[in-house]
C-alpha atoms as a PDB file:
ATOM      1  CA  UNK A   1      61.314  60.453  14.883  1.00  0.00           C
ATOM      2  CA  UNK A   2      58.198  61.668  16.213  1.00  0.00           C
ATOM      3  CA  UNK A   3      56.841  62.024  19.913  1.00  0.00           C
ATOM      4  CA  UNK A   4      54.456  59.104  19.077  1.00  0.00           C
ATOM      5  CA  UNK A   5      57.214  56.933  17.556  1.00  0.00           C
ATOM      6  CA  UNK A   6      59.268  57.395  20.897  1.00  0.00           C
ATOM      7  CA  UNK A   7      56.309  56.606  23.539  1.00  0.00           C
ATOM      8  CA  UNK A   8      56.179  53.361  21.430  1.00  0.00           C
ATOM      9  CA  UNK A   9      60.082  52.777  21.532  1.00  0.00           C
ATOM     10  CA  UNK A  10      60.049  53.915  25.316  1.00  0.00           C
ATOM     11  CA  UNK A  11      57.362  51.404  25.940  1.00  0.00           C
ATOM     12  CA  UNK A  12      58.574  48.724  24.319  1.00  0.00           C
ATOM     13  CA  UNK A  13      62.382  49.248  25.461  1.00  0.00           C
ATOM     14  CA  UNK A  14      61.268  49.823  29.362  1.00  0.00           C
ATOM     15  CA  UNK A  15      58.745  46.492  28.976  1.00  0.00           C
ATOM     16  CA  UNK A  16      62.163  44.850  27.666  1.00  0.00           C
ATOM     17  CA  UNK A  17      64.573  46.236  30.481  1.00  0.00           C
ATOM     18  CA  UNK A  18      62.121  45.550  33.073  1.00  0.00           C
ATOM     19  CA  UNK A  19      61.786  41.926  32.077  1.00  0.00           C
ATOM     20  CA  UNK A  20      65.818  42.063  32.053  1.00  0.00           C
ATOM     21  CA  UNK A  21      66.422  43.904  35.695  1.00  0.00           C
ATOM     22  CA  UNK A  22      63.561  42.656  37.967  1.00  0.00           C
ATOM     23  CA  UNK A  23      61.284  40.067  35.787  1.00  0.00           C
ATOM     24  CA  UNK A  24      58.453  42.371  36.014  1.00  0.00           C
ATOM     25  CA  UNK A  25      57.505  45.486  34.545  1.00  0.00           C
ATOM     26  CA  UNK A  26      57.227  48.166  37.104  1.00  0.00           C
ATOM     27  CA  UNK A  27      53.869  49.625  35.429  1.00  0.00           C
ATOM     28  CA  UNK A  28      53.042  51.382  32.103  1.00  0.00           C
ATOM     29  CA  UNK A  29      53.683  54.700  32.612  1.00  0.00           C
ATOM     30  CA  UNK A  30      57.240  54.076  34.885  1.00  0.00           C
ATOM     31  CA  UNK A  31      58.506  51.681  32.107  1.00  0.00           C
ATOM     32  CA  UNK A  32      57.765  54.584  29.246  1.00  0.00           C
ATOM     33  CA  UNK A  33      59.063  57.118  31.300  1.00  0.00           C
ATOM     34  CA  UNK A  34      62.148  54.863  32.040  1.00  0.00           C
ATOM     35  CA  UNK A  35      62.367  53.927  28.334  1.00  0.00           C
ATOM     36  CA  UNK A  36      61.947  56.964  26.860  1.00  0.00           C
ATOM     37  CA  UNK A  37      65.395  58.327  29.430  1.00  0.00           C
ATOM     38  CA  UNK A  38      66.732  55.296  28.756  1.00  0.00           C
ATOM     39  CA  UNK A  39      66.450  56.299  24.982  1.00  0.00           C
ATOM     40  CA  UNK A  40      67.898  59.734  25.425  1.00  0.00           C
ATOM     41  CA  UNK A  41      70.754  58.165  27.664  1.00  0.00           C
ATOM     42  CA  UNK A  42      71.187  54.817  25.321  1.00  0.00           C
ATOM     43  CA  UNK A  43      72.030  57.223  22.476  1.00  0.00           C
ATOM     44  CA  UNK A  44      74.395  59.964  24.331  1.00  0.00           C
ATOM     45  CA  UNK A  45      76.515  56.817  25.390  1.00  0.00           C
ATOM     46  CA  UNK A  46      76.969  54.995  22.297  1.00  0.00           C
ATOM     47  CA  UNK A  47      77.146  58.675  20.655  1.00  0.00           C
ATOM     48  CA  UNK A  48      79.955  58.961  23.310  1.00  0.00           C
ATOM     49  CA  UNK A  49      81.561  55.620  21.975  1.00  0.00           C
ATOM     50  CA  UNK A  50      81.229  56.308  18.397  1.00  0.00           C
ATOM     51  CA  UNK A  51      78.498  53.922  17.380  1.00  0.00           C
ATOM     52  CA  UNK A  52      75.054  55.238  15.887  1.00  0.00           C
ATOM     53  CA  UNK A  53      72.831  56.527  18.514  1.00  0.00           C
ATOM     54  CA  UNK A  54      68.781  56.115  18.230  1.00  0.00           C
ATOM     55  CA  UNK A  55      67.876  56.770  14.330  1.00  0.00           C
ATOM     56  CA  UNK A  56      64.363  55.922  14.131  1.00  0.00           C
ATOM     57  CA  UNK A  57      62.260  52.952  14.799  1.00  0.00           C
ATOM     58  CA  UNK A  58      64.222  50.056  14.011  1.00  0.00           C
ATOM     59  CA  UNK A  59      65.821  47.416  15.972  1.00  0.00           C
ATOM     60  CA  UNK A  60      69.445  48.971  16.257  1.00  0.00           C
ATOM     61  CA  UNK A  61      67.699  51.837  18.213  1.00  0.00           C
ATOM     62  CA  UNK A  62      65.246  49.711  20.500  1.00  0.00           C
ATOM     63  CA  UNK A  63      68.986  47.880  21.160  1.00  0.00           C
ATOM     64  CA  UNK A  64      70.051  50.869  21.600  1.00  0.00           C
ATOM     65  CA  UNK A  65      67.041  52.179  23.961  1.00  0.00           C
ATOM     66  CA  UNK A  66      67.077  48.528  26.141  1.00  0.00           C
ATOM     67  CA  UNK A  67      70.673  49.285  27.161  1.00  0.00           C
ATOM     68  CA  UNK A  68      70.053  52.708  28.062  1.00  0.00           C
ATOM     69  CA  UNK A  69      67.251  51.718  29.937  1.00  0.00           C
ATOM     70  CA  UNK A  70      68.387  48.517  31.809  1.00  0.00           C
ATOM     71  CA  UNK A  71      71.203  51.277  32.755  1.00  0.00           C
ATOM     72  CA  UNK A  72      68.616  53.913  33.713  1.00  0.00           C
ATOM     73  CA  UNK A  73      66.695  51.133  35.843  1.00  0.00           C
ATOM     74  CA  UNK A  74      69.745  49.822  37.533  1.00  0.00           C
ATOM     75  CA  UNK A  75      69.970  53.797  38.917  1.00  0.00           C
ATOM     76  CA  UNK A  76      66.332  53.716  39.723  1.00  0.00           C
ATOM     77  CA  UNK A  77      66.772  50.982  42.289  1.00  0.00           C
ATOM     78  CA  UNK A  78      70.316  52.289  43.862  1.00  0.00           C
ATOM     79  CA  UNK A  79      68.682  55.421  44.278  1.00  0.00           C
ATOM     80  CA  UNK A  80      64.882  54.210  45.158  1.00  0.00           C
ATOM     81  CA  UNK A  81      65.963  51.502  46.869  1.00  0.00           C
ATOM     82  CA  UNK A  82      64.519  47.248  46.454  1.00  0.00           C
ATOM     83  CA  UNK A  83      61.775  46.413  48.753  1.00  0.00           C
ATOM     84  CA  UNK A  84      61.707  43.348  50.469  1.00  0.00           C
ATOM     85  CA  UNK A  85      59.226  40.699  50.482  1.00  0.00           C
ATOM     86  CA  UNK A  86      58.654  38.561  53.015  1.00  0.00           C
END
């Protein structure tokens, strides 16, 4: 796949997972960024579990990409922490 084909999955995939964690997107350029690790980390675990990882633009590997990154956002707000509103 190339570089183009995964800013669109990353985009796409961290729009998704953002939607799914927090009901908001958390910008464009942190939901590629988190979509495009979420990708790479989407694919190593279902590699690890024996099911396809990301094999080009189709809707197994945005699945695929979504899980990684609703897991790679989950991290992002243990480590960064939620704000409160008030």
């Amino acid at each position: 796949m190339s570089v183009i084909g995964w800013i669109v999955l990353g985009i796409i995939a961290g729009w998704i997972a953002s939607l799914i964690v927090d009901n908001g997107g958390k910008g464009p350029i942190l939901d590629m960024i988190l979509g495009i690790v979420g990708a790479l980390i989407g694919g190593f675990i279902f590699n690890a579990i024996g099911a396809a990882p990301v094999t080009g633009f189709n809707l197994w590997s945005l699945f695929v990409a979504v899980i990684g990154a609703i897991i790679v956002l989950l991290l992002y707000h243990a480590i960064a922490g939620r704000r409160r509103t008030y």
